[in-house]
N, C-alpha and C. Protein backbone atom coordinates (compact mmCIF):
# COMPACT_ATOMS: atom_id res chain seq x y z
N UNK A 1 79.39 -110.15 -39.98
CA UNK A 1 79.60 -108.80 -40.45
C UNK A 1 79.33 -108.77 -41.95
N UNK A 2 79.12 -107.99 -42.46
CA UNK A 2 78.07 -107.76 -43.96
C UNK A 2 79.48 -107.38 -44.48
N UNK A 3 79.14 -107.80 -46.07
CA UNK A 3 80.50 -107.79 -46.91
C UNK A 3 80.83 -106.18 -47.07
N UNK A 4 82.07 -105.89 -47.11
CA UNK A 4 82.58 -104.08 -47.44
C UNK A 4 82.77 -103.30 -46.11
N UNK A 5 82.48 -104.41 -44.80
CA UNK A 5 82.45 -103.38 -43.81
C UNK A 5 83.44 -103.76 -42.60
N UNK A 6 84.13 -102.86 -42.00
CA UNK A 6 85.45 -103.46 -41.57
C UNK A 6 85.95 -102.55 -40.25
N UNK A 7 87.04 -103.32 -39.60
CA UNK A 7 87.49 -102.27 -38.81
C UNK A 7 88.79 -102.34 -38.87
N UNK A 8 89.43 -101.18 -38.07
CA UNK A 8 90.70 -100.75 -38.54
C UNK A 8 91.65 -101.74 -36.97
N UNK A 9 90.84 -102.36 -35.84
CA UNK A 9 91.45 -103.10 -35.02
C UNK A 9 91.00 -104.60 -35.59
N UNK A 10 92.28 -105.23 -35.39
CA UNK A 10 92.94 -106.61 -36.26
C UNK A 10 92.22 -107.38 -34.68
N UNK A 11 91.84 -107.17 -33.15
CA UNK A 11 91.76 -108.11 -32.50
C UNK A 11 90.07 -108.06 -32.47
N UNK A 12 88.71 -107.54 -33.16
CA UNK A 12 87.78 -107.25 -32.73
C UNK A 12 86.89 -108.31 -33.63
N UNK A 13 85.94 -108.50 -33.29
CA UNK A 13 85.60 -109.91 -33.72
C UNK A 13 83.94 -109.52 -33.38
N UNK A 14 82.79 -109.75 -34.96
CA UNK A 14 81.97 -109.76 -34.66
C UNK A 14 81.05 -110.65 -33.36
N UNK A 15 80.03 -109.89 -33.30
CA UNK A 15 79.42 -110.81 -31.66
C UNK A 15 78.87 -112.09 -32.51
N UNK A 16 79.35 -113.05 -30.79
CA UNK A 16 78.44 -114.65 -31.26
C UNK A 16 78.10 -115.45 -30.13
N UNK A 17 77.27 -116.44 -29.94
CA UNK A 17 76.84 -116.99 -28.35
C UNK A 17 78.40 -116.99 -27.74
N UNK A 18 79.31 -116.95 -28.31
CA UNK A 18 80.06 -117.15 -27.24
C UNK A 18 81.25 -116.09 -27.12
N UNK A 19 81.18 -114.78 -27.82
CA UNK A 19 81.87 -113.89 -27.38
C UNK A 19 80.64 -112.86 -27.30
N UNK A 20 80.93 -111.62 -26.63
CA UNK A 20 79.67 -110.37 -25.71
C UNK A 20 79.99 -109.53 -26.91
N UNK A 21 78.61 -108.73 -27.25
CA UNK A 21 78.92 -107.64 -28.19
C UNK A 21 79.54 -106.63 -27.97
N UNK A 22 80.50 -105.61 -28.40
CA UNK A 22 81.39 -104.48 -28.46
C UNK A 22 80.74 -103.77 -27.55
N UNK A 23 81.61 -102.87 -26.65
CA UNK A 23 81.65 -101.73 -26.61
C UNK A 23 82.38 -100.87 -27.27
N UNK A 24 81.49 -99.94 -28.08
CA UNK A 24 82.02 -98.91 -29.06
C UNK A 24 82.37 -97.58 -27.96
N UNK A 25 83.36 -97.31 -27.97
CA UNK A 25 84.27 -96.09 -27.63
C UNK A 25 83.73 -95.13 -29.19
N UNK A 26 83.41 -93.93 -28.92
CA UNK A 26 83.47 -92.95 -30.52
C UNK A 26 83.97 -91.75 -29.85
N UNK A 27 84.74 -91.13 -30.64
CA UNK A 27 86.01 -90.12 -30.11
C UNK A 27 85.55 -89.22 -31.66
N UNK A 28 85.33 -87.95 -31.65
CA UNK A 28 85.23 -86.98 -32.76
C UNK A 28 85.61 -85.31 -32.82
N UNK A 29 86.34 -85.01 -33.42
CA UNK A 29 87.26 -83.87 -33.00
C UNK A 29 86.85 -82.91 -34.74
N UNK A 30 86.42 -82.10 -34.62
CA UNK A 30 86.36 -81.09 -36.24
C UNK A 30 87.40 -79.97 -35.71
N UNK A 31 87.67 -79.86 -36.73
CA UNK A 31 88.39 -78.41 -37.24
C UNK A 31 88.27 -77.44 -35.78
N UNK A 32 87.20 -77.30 -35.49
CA UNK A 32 86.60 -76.06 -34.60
C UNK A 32 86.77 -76.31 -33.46
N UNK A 33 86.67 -77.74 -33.13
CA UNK A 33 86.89 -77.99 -31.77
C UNK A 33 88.84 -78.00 -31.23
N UNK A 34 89.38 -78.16 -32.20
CA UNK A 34 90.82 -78.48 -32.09
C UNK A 34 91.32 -76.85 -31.44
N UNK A 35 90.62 -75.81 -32.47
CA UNK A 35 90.82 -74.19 -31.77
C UNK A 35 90.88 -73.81 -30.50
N UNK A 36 89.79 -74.93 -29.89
CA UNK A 36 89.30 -74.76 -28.64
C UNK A 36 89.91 -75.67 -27.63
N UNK A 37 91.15 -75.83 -28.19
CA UNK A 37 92.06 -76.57 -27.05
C UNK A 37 92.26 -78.16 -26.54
N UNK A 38 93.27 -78.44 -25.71
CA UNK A 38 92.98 -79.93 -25.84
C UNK A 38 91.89 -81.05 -25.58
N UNK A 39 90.64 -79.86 -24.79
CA UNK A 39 89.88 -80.78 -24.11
C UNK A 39 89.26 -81.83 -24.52
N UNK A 40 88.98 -81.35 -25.84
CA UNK A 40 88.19 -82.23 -27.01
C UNK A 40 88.91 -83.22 -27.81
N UNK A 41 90.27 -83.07 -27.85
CA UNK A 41 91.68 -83.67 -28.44
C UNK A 41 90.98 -85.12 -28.40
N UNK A 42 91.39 -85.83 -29.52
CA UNK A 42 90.95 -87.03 -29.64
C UNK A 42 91.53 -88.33 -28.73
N UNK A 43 93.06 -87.35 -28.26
CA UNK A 43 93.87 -88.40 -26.99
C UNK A 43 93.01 -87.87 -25.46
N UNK A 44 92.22 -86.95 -25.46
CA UNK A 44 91.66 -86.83 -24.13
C UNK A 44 90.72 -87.85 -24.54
N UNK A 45 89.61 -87.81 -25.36
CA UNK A 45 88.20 -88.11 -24.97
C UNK A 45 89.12 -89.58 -24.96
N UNK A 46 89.62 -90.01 -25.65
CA UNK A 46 90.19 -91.66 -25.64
C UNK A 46 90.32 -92.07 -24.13
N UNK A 47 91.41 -91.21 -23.26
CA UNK A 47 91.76 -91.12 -21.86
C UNK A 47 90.65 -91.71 -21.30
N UNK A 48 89.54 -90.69 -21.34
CA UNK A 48 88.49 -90.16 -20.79
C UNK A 48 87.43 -91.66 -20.42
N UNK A 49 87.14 -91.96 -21.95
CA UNK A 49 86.43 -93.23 -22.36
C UNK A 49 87.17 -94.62 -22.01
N UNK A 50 88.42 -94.71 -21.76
CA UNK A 50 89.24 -95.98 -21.39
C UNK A 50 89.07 -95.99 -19.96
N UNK A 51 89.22 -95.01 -19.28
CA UNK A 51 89.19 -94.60 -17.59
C UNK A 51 87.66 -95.30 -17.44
N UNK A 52 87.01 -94.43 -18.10
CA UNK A 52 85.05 -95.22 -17.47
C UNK A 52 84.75 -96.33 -18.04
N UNK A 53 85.30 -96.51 -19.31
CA UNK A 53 84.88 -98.00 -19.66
C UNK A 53 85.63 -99.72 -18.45
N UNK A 54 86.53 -99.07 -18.16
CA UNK A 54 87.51 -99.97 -17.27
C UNK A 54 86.85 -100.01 -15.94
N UNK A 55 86.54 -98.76 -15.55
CA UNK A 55 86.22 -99.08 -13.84
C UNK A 55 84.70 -98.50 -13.79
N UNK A 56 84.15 -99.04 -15.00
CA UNK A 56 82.90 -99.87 -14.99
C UNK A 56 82.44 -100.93 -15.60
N UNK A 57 83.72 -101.98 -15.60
CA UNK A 57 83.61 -103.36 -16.53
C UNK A 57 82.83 -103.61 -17.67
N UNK A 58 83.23 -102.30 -18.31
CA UNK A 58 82.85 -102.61 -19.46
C UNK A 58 83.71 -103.49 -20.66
N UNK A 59 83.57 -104.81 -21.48
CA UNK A 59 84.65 -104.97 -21.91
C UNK A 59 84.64 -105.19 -23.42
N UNK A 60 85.53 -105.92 -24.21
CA UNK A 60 85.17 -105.88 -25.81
C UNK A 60 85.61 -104.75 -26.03
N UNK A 61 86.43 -103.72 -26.15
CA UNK A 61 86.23 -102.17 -26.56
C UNK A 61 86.47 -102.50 -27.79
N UNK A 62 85.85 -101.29 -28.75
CA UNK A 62 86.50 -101.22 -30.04
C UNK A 62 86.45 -99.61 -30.01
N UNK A 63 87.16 -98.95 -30.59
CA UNK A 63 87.07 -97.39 -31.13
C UNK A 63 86.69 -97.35 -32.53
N UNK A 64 86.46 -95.98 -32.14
CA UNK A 64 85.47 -95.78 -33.77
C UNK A 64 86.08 -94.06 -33.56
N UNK A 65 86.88 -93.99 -34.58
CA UNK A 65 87.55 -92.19 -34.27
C UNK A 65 87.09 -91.26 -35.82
N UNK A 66 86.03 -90.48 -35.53
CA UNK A 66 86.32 -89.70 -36.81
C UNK A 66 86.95 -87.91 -36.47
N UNK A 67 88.53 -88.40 -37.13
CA UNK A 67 88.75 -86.36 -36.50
C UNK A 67 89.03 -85.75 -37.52
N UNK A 68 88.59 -84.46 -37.29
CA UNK A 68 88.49 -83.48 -38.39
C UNK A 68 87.19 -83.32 -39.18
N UNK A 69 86.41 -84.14 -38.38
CA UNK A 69 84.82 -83.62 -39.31
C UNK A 69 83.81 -83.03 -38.22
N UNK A 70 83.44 -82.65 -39.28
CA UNK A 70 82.12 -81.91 -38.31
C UNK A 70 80.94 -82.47 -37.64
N UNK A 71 80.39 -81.78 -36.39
CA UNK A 71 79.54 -83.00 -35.43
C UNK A 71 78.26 -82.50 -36.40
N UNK A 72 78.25 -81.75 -37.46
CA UNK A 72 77.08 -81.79 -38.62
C UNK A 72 77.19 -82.71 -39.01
N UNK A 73 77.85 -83.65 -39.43
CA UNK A 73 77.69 -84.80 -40.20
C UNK A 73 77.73 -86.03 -39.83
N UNK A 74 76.98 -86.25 -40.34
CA UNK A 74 76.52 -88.30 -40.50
C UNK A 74 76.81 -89.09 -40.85
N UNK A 75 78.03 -88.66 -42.18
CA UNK A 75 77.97 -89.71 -43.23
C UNK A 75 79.61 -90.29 -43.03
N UNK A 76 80.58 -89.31 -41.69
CA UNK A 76 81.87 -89.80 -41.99
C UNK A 76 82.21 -90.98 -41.28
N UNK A 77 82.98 -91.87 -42.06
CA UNK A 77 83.23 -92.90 -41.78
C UNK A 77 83.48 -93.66 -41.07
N UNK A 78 83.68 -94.00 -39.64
CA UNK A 78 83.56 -94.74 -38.12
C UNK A 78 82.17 -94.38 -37.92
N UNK A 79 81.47 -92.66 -38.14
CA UNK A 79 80.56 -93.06 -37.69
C UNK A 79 79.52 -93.93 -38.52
N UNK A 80 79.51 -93.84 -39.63
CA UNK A 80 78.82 -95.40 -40.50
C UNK A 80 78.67 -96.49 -40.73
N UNK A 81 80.59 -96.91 -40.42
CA UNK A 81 81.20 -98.19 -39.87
C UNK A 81 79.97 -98.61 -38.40
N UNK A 82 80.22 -97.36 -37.55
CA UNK A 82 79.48 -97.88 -35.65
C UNK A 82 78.24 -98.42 -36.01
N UNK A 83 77.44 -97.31 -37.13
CA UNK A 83 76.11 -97.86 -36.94
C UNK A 83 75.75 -98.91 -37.87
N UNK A 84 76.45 -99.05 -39.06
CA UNK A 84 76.60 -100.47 -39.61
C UNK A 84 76.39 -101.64 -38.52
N UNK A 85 77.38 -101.51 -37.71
CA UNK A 85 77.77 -102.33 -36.64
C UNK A 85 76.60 -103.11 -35.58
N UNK A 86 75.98 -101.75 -35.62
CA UNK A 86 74.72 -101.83 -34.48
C UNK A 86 73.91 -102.46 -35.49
N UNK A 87 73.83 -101.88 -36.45
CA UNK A 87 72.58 -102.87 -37.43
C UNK A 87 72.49 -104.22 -37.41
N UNK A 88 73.77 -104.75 -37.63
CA UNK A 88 74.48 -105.89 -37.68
C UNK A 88 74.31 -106.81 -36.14
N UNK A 89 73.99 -105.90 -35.47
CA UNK A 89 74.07 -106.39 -33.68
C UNK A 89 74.87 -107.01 -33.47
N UNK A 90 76.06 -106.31 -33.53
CA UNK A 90 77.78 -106.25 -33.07
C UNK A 90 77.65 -105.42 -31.99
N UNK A 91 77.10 -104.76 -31.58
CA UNK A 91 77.53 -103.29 -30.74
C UNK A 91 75.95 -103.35 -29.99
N UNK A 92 77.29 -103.45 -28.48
CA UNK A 92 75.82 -103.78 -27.18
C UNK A 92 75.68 -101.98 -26.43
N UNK A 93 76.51 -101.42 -26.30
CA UNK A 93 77.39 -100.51 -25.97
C UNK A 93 77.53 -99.24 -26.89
N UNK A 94 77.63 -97.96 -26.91
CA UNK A 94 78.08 -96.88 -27.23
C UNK A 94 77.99 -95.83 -26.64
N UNK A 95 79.46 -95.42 -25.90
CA UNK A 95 80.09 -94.29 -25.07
C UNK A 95 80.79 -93.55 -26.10
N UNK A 96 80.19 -91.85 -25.34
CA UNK A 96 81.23 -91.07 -26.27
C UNK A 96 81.15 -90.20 -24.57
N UNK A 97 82.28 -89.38 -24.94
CA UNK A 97 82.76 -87.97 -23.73
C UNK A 97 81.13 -87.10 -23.68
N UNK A 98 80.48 -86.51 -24.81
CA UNK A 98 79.47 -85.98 -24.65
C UNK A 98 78.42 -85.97 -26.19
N UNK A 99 76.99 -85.50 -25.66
CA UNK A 99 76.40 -85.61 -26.85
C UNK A 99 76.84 -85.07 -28.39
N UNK A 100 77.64 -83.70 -27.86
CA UNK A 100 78.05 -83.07 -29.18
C UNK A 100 79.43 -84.15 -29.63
N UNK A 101 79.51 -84.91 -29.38
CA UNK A 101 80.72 -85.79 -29.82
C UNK A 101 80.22 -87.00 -30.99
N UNK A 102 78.88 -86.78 -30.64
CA UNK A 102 77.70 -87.78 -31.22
C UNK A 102 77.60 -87.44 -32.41
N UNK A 103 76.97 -85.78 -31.86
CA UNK A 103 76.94 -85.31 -33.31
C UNK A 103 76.42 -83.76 -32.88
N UNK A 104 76.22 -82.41 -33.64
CA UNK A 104 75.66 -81.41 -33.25
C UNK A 104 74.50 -80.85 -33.94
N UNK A 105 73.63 -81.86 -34.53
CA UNK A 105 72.46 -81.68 -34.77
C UNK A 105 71.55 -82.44 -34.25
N UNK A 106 70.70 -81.59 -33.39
CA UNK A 106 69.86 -82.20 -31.80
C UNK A 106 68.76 -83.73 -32.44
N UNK A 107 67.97 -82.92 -33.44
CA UNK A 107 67.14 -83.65 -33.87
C UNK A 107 67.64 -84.93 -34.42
N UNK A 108 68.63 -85.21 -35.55
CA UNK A 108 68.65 -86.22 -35.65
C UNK A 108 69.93 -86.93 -34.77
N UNK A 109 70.40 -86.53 -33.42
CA UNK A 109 70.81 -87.06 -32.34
C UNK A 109 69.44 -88.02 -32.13
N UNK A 110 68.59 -86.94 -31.65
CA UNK A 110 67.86 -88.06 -31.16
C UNK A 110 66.50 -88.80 -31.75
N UNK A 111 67.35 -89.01 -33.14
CA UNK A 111 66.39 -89.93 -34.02
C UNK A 111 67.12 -91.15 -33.89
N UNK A 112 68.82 -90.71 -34.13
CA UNK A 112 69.71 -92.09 -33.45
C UNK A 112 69.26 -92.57 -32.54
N UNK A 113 69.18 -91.79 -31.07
CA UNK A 113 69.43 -91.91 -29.70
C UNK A 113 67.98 -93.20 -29.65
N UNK A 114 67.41 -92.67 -30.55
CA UNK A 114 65.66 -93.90 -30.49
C UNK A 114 65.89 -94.77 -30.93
N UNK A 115 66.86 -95.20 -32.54
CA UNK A 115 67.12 -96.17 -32.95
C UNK A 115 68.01 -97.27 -31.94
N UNK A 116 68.93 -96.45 -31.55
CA UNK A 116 69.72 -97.64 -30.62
C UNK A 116 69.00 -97.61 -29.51
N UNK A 117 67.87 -97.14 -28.94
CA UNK A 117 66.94 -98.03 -28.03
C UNK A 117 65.62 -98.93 -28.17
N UNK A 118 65.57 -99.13 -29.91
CA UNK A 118 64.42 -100.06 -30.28
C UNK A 118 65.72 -100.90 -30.93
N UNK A 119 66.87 -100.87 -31.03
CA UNK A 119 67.82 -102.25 -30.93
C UNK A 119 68.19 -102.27 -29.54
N UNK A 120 68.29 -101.63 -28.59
CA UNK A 120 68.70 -102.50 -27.31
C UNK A 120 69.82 -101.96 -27.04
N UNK A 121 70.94 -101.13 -27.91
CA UNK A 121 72.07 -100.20 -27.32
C UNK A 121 71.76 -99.38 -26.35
N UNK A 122 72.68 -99.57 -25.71
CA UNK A 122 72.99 -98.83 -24.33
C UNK A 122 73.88 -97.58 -24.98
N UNK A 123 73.26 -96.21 -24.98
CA UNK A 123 73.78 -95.13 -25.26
C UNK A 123 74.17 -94.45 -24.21
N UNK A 124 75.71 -94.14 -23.57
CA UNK A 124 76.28 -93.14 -22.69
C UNK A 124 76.87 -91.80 -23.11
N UNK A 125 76.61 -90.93 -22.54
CA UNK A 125 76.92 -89.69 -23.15
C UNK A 125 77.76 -89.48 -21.59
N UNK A 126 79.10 -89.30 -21.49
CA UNK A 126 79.39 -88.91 -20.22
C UNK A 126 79.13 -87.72 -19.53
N UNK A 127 78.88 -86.91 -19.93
CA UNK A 127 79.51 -85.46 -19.50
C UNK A 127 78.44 -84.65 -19.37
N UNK A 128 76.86 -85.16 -20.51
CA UNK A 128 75.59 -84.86 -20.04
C UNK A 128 74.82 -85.99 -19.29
N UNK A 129 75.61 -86.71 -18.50
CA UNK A 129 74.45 -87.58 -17.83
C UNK A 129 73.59 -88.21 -18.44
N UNK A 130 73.78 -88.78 -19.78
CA UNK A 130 73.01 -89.69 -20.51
C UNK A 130 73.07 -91.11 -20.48
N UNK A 131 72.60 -91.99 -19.99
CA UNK A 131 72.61 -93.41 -19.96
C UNK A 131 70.98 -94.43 -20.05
């Protein structure tokens, strides 16, 4: 892991031949979505993402939670930490509840969505059928 960059779980351990790279859980809740009730609540999508990551053996989890910002932005912090991560090829894995959880600007969604498939991440979007 590159110096300055960190996570907030004490058991997660960069990848090496002999432990499997992360699955990143990312959970993101702004202002706007909280109006709109619990669905988006950062304890659902968590629910949500522990339920499918489990009873589809997925393992390694780590979370990456940014709440209270907007799916306009790029720059807040788990999500910089995640893709640090992926740079780093820590992170085999990244599930979120849905694309707008990713983020809500289409285009550079899927300027990400290309990057983590010329590294080899497996991107799940649950809720639009993305895998």
């Amino acid at each position: 892991m590159a110096a300055g960059k960190g996570f907030t779980m004490n058991t997660w351990q960069p990848a090496t031949q002999d432990k499997p790279k992360a699955t990143a859980l990312y959970q993101r809740l702004s202002w706007d979505d909280e109006l709109a009730g619990d669905s988006n609540s950062i304890q659902n999508q968590t629910s949500i993402l522990l339920d499918y990551a489990a009873k589809n053996g997925f393992a390694n989890i780590v979370h990456f939670k940014d709440d209270g910002v907007s799916g306009t932005r790029f720059d807040c912090s788990d999500f910089v930490r995640r893709m640090d991560e992926v740079e780093d090829g820590n992170i085999g894995v990244i599930i979120c509840k849905d694309l707008s959880r990713f983020g809500r600007d289409h285009l550079r969604v899927g300027l990400y969505m290309e990057r983590l498939r010329e590294l080899g991440v497996r991107f799940i979007a649950l809720q639009d059928n993305v895998d």
